[in-house]
Protein backbone atom coordinates (compact mmCIF):
# COMPACT_ATOMS: atom_id res chain seq x y z
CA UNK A 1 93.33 82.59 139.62
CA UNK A 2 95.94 84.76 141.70
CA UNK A 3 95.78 88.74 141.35
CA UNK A 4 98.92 88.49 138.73
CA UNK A 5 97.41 86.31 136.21
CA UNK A 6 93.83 88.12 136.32
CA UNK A 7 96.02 91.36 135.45
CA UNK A 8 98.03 89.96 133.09
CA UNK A 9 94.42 88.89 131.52
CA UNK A 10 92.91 92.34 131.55
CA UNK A 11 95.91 93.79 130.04
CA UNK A 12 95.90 91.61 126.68
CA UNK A 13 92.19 91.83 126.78
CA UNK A 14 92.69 95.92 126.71
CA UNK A 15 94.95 95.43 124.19
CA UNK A 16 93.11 92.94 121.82
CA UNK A 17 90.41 95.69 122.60
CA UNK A 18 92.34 98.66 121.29
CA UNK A 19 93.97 96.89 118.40
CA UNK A 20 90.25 95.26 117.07
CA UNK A 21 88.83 99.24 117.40
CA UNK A 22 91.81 100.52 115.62
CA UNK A 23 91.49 97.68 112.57
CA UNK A 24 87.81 98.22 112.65
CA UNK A 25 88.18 102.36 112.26
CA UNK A 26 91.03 101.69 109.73
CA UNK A 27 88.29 99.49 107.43
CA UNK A 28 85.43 102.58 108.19
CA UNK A 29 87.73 104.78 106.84
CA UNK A 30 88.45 102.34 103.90
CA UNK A 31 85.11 101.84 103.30
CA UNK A 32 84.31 105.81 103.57
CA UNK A 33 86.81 106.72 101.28
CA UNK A 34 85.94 104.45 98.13
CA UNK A 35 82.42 105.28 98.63
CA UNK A 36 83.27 108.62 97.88
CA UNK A 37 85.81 108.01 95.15
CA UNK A 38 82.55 105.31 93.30
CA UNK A 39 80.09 108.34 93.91
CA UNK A 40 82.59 111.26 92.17
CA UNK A 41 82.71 108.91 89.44
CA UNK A 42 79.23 107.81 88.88
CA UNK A 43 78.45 112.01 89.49
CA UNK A 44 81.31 112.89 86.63
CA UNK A 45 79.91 110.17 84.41
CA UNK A 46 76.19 111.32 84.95
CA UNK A 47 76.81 114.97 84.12
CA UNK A 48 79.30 114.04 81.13
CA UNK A 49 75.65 112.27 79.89
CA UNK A 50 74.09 114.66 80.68
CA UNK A 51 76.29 117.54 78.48
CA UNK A 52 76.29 114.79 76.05
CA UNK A 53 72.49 114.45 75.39
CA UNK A 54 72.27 118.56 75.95
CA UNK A 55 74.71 118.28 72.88
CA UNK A 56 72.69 115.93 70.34
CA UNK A 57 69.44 117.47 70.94
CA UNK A 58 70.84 120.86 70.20
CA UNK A 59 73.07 119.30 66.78
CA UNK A 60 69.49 117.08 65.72
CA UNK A 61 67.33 119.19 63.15
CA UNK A 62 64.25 119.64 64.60
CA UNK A 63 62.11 116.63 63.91
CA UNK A 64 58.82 118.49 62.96
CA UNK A 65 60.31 121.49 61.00
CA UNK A 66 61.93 120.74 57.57
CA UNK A 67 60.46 117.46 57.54
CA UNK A 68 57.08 118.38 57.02
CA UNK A 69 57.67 121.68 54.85
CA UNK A 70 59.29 119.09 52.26
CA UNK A 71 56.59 116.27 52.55
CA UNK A 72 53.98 119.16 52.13
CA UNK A 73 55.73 120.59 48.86
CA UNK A 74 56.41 117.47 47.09
């Protein structure tokens, strides 16, 4: 090949280069930001659980307390 067409060559192969590093940083990013988004979420839902459970333990009568004083009476 002459000097012109080897340069030519180089210069789309620089570009295809830069433009395959720049699609491949735009999809990290991508990728990055709905991992964080799914993680926030499954976090928010875990501690909402969480409150939830705190809740119905604390609303529940204890199971051995009134239970027994009225099986032991009757």
């Amino acid at each position: 090949m002459t000097k012109i067409k080897e340069d030519v060559m180089e210069f789309w192969q620089l570009g295809l280069y830069a433009v395959a590093s720049v699609l491949a940083l735009r999809s990290l990013t991508t990728l990055m930001a709905n991992h964080r988004s799914r993680a926030r979420r499954d976090a928010a839902i875990q501690a909402r659980l969480r409150i939830n459970q705190g809740l119905t333990q604390q609303a529940a009568p204890p199971a051995g307390g009134k239970q027994q004083a009225t099986a032991k009476t009757a």
